[in-house]
Protein backbone atom coordinates (compact mmCIF):
# COMPACT_ATOMS: atom_id res chain seq x y z
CA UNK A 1 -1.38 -18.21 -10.00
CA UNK A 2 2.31 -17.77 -10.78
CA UNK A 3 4.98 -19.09 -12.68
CA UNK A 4 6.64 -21.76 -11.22
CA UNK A 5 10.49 -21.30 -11.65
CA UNK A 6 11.69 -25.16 -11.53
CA UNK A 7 8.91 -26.24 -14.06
CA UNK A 8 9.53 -23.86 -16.89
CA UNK A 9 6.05 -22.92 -18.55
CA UNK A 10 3.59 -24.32 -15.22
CA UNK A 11 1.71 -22.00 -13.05
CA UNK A 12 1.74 -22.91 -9.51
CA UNK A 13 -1.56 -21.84 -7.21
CA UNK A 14 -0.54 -20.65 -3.80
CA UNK A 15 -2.12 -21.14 -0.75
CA UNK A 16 -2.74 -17.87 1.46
CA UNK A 17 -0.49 -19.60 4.10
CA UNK A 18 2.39 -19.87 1.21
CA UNK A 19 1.57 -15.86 0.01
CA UNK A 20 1.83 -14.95 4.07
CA UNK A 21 5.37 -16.93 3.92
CA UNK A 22 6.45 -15.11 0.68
CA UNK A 23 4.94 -11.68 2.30
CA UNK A 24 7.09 -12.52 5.48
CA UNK A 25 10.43 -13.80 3.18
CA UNK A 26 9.85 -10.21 1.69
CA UNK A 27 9.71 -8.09 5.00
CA UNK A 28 13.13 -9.78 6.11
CA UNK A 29 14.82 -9.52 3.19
CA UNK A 30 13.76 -5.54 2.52
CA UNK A 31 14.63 -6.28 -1.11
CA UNK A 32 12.90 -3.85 -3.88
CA UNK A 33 9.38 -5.02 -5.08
CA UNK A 34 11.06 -6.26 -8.68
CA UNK A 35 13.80 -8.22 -7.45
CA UNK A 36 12.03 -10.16 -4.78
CA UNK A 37 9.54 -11.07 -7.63
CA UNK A 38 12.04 -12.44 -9.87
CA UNK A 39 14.08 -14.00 -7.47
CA UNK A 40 10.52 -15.62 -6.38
CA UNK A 41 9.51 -16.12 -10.03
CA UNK A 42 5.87 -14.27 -9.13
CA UNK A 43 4.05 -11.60 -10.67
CA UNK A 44 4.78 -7.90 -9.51
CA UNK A 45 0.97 -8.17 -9.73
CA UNK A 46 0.05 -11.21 -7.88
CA UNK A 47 2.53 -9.49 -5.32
CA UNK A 48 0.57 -6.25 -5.09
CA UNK A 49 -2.49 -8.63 -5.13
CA UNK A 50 -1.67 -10.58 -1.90
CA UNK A 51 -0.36 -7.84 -0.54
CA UNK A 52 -3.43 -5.51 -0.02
CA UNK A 53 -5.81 -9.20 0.62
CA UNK A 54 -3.74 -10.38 3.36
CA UNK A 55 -3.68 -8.49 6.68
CA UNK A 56 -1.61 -5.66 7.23
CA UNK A 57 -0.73 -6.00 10.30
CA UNK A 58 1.15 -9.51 9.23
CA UNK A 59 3.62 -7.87 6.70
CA UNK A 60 4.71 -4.27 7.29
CA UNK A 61 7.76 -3.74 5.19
CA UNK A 62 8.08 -0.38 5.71
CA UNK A 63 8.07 0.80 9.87
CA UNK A 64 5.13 2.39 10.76
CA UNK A 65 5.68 5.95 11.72
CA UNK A 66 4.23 6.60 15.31
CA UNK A 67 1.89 9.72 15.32
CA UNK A 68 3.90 12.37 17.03
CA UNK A 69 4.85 16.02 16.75
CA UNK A 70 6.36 16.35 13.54
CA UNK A 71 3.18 14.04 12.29
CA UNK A 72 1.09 16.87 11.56
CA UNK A 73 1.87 20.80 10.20
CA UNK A 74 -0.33 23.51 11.15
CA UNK A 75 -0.09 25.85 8.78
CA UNK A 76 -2.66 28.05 10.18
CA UNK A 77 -5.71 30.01 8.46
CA UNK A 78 -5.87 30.82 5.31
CA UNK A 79 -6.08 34.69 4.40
CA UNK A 80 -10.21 35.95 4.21
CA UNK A 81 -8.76 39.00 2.28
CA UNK A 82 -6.93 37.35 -0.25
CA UNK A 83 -9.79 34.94 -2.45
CA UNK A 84 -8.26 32.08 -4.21
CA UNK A 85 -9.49 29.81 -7.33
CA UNK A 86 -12.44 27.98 -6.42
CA UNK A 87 -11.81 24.36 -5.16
CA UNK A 88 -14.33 21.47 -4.28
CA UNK A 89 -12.25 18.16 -2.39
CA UNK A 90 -14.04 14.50 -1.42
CA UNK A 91 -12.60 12.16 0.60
CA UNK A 92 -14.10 9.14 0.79
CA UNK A 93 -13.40 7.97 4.74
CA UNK A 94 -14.94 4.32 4.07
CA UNK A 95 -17.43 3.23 6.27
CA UNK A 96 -19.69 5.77 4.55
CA UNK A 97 -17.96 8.85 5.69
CA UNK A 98 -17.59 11.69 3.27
CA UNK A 99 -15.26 14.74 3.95
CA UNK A 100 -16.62 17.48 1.55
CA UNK A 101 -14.09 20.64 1.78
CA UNK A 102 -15.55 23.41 -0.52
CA UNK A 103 -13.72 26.65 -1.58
CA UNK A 104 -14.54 29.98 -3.44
């Protein structure tokens, strides 16, 4: 729910169809975060809220960056003779994949 900006003090409850307009108004406009909310009268957090329910593929504000060359760095091997600090990353895939990358 959000605050309803011609009925001081009344929440209004948005349809997903009406947050998918106000995610579109958004992308258009390429306003900041803050000052589409106000202008809106929503929540920064209802925004954020919508934003990651609805798809993605329906609001992209910011252009997707093709994968291409410059998308990826090798930066090669990393010395055997030179030992670093021990270091133990996770990355949780989804879908059940784990990436486990183990150091020292």
């Amino acid at each position: 729910m959000t605050k309803d900006g011609n009925r001081q003090g009344k929440w209004t409850r948005r349809s997903r169809e009406e947050w998918q307009a106000l995610l579109n108004r958004f992308d258009a406009r390429h306003d900041s975060v803050s000052a589409f909310c106000k202008r809106e009268s929503i929540s920064e957090a209802s925004y954020y809220r919508w934003r990651g329910l609805l798809p993605a593929a329906l609001h992209q504000h910011e252009p997707a960056t093709s994968p291409g060359p410059s998308a990826f760095l090798d930066l090669g091997q990393l010395p055997a003779s030179q030992p670093g600090p021990r270091f133990d990353l996770k990355l949780d895939l989804g879908g059940g994949l784990m990436l486990h990358l183990v150091r020292g």
